[in-house]
C-alpha atoms as a PDB file:
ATOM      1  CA  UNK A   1      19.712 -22.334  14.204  1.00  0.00           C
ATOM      2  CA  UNK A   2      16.148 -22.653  12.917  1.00  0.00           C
ATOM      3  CA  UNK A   3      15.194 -20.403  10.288  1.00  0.00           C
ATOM      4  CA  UNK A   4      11.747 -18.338   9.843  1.00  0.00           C
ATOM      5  CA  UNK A   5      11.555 -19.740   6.175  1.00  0.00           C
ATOM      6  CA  UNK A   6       8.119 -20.300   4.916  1.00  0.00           C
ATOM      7  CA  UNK A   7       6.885 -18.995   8.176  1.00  0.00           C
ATOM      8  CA  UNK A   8       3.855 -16.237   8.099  1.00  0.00           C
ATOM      9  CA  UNK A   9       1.944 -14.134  11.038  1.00  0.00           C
ATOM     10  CA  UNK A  10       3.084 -10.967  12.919  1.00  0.00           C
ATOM     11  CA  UNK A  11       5.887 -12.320  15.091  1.00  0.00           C
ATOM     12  CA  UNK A  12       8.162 -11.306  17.216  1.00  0.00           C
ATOM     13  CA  UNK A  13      11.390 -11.336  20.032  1.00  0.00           C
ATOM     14  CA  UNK A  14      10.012 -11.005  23.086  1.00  0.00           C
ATOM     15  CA  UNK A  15      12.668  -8.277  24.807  1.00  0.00           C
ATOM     16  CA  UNK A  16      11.095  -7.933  27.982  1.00  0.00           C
ATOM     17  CA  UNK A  17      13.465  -9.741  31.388  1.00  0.00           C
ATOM     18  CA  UNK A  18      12.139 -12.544  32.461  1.00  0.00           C
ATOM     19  CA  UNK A  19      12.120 -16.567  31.766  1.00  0.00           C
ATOM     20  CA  UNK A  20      10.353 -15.142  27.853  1.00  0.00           C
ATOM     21  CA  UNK A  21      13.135 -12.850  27.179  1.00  0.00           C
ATOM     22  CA  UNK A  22      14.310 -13.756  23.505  1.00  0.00           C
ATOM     23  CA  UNK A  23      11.470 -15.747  22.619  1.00  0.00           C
ATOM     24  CA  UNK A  24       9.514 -15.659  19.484  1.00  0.00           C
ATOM     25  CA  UNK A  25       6.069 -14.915  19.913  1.00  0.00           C
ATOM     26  CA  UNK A  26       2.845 -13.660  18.240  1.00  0.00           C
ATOM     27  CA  UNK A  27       2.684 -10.147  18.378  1.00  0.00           C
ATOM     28  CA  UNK A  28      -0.528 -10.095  20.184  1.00  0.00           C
ATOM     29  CA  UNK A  29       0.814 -12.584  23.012  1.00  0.00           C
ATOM     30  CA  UNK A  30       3.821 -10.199  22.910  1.00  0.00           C
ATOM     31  CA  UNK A  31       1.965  -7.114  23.395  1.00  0.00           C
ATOM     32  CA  UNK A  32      -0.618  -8.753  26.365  1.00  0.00           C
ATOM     33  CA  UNK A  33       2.640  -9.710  28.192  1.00  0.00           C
ATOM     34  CA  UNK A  34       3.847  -6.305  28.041  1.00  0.00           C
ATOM     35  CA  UNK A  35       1.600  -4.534  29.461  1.00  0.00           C
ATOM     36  CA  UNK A  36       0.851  -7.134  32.119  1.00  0.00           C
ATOM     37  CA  UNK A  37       4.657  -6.353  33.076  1.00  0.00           C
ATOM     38  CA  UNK A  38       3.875  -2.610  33.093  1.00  0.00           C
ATOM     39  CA  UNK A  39       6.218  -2.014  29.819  1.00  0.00           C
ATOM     40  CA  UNK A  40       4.799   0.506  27.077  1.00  0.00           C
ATOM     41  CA  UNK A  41       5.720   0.103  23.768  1.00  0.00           C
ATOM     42  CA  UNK A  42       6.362   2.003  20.787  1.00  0.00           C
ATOM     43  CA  UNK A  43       6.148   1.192  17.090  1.00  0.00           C
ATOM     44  CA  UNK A  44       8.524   2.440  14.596  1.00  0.00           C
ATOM     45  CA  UNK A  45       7.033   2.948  10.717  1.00  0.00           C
ATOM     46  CA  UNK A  46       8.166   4.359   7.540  1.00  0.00           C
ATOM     47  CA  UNK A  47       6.416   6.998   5.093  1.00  0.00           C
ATOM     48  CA  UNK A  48       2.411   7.233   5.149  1.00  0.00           C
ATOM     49  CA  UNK A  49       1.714   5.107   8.362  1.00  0.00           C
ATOM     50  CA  UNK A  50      -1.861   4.466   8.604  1.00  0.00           C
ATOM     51  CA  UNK A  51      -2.468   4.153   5.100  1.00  0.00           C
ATOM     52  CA  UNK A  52      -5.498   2.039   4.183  1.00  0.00           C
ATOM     53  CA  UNK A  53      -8.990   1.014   4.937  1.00  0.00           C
ATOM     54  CA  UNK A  54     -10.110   1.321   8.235  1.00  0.00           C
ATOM     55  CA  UNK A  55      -7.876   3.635   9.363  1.00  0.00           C
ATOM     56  CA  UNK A  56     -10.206   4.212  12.650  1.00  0.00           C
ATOM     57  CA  UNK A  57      -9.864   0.455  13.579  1.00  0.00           C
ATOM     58  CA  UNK A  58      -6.115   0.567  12.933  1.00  0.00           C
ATOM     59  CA  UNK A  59      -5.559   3.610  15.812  1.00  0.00           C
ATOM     60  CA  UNK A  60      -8.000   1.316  18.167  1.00  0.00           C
ATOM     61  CA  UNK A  61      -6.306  -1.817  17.444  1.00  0.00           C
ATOM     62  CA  UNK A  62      -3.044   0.260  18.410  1.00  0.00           C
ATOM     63  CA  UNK A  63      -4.023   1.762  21.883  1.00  0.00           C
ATOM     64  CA  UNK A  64      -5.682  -1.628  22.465  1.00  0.00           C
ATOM     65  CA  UNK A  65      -2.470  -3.739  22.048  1.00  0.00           C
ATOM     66  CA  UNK A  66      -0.760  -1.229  24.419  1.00  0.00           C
ATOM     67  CA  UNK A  67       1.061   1.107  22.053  1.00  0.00           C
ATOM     68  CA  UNK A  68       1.864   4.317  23.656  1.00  0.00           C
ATOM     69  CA  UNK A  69       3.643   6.150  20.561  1.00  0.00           C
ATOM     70  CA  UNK A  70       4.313   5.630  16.611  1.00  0.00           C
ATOM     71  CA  UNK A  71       7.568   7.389  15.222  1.00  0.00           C
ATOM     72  CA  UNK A  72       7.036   7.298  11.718  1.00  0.00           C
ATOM     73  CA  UNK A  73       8.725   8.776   8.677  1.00  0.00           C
ATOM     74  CA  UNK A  74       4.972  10.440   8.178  1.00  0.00           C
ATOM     75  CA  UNK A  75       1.594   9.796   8.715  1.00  0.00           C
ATOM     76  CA  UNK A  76      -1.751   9.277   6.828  1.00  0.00           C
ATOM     77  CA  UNK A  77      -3.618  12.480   7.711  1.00  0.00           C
ATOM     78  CA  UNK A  78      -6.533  11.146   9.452  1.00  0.00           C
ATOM     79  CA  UNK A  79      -4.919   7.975  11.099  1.00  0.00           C
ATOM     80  CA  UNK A  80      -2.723  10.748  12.688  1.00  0.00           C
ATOM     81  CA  UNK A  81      -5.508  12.283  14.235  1.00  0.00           C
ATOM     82  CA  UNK A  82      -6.830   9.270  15.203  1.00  0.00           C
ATOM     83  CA  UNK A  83      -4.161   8.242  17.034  1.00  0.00           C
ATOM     84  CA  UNK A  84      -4.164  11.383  19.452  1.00  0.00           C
ATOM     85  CA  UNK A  85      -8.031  10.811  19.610  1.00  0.00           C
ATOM     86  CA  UNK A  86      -6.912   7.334  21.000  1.00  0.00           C
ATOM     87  CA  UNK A  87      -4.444   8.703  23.261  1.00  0.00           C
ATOM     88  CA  UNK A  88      -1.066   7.297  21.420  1.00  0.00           C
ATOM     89  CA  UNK A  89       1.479   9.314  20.817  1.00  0.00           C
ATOM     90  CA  UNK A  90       2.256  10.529  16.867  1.00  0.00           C
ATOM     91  CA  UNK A  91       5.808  11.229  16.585  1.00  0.00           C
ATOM     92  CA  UNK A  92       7.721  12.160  13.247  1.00  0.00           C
ATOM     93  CA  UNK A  93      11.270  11.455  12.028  1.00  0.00           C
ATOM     94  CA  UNK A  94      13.380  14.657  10.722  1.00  0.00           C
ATOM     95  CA  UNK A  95      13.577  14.472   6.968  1.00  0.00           C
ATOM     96  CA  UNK A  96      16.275  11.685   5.884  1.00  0.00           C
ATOM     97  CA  UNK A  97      15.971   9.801   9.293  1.00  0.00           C
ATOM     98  CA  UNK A  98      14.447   6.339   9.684  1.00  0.00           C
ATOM     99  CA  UNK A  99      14.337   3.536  12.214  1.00  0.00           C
ATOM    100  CA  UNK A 100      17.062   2.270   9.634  1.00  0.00           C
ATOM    101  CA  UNK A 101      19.216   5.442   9.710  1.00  0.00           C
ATOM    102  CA  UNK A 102      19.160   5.337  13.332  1.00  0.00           C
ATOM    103  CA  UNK A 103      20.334   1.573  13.361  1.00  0.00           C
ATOM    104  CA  UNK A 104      17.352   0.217  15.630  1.00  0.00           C
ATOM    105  CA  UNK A 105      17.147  -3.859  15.327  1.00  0.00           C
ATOM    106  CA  UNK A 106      14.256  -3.953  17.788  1.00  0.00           C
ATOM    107  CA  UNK A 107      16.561  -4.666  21.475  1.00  0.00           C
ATOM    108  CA  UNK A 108      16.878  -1.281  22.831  1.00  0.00           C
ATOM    109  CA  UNK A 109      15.434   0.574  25.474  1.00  0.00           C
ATOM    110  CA  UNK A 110      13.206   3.666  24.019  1.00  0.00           C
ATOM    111  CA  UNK A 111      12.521   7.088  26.038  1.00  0.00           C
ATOM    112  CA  UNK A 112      10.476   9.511  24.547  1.00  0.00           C
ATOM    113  CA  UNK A 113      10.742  12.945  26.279  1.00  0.00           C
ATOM    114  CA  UNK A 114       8.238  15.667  24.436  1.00  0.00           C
ATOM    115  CA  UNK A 115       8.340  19.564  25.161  1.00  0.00           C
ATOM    116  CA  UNK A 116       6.955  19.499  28.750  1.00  0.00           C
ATOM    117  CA  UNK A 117       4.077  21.594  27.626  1.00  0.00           C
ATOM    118  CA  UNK A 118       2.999  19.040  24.761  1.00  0.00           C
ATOM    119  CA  UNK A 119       3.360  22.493  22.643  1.00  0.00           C
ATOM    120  CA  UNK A 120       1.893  21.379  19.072  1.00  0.00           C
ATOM    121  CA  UNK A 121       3.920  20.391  16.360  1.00  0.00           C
ATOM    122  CA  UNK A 122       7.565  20.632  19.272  1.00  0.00           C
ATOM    123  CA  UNK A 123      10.345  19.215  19.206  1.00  0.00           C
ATOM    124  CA  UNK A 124      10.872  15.994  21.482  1.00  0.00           C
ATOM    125  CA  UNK A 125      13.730  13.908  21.876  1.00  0.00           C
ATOM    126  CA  UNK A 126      14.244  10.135  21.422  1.00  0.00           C
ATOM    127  CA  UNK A 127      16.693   8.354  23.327  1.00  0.00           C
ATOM    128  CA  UNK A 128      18.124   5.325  22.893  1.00  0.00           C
ATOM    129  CA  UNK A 129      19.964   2.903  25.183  1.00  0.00           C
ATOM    130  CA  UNK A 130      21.533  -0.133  22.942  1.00  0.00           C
ATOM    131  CA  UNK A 131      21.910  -3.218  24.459  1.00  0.00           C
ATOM    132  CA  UNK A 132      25.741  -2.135  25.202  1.00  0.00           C
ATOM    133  CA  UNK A 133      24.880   0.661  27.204  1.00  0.00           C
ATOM    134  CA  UNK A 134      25.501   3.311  24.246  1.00  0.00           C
ATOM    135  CA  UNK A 135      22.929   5.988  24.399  1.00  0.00           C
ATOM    136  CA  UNK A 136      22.047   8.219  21.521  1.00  0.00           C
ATOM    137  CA  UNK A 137      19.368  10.842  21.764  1.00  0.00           C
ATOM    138  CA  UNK A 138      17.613  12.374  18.231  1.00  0.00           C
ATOM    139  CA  UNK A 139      15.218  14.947  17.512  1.00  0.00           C
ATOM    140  CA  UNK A 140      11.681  14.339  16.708  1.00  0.00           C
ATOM    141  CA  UNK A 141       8.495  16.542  15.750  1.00  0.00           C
ATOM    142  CA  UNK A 142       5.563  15.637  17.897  1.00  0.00           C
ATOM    143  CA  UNK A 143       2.806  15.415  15.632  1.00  0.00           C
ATOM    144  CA  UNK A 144      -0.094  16.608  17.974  1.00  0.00           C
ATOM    145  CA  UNK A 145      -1.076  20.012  15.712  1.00  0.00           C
ATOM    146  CA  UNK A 146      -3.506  21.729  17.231  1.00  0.00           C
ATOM    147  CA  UNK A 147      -4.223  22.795  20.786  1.00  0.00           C
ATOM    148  CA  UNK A 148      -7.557  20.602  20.910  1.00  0.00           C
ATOM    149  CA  UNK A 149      -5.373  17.688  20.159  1.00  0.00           C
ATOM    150  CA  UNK A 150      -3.176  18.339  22.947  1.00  0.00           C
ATOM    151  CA  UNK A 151      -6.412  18.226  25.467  1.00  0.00           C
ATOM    152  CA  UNK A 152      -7.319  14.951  23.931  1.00  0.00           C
ATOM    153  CA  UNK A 153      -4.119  13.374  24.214  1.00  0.00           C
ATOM    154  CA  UNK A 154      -3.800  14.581  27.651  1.00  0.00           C
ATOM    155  CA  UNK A 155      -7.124  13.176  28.699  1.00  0.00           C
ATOM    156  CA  UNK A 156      -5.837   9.544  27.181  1.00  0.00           C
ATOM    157  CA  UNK A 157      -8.004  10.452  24.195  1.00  0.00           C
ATOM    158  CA  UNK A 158     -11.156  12.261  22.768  1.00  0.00           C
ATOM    159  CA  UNK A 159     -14.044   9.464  24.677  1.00  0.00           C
ATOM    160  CA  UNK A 160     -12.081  10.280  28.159  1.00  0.00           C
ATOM    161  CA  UNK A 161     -11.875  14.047  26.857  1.00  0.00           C
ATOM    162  CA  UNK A 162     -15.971  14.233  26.338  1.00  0.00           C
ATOM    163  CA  UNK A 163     -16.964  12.436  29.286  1.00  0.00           C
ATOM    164  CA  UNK A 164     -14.310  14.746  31.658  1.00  0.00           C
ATOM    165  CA  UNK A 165     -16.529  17.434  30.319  1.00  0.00           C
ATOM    166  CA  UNK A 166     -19.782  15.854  30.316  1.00  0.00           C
ATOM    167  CA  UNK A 167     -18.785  15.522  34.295  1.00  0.00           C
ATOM    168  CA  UNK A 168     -17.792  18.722  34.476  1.00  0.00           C
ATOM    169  CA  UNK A 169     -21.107  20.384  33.081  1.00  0.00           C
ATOM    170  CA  UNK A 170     -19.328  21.912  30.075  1.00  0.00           C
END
């Protein structure tokens, strides 16, 4: 079996059905395909996500490649806010849980079920469905603080948000 030795680049198992599922791919193609098949996606971090320079780009560069949520460990204070101001989802871990403690290896089916009223700062559930047909389900904190951020994630973001009010006359 070839190994990935030596090999650079964001890539990735395509985990999708089809005649791609298994195969290694740029993230980027990845991503396109997935939302051509309808699939969101979700990205799993570790402590301080957004953490860096252009922080603004990185939420954009998110929503653009189809992400529709980020369960991190905890979040860089403004790329957190840009991500609801994007219209992805900022979800955190409970303290001592990871994408490691939880066992994910990247082929399991991910539902993300937040407090029907998107109340900030709630508790939502993340369920998992292994590729054996185990299910686990684990409590997250929705990290959407403040009642303004709940309109803009509800809107699909702050540009839809100001332009549903620019309509409106408000």
């Amino acid at each position: 079996m070839p190994t990935d030795r030596g090999r650079r680049g964001g890539l990735t198992l395509y985990q999708h059905d089809g005649p791609d599922l298994g195969h290694r791919m740029a993230i980027f193609d990845a991503a396109m395909q997935y939302q051509a098949d309808g699939v969101p996606t979700v990205v799993f971090a570790g402590d301080e996500y957004g953490t860096g320079s252009s922080r603004d780009w990185a939420a954009k560069g998110t929503q653009l490649l189809g992400i529709k949520a980020v369960v991190a460990q905890s979040f860089e204070r403004i790329h957190r806010s840009n991500l609801v101001g994007m219209g992805v989802l900022p979800l955190q871990f409970m303290p001592g849980e990871s994408w490691q403690s939880l066992g994910l290896v990247g082929n399991e089916l991910i539902d993300i079920l937040p407090d029907a009223h998107l109340t900030p700062q709630s508790d939502a559930q993340l369920v998992v469905t292994r590729a054996d047909g185990s299910r686990s389900t684990h409590t997250l904190t929705l990290r959407v603080d403040t009642p303004i951020e709940v309109d803009y994630y509800r809107a699909g973001g702050i540009l839809p948000y100001v332009l549903r009010q620019l309509l409106r006359g408000n």
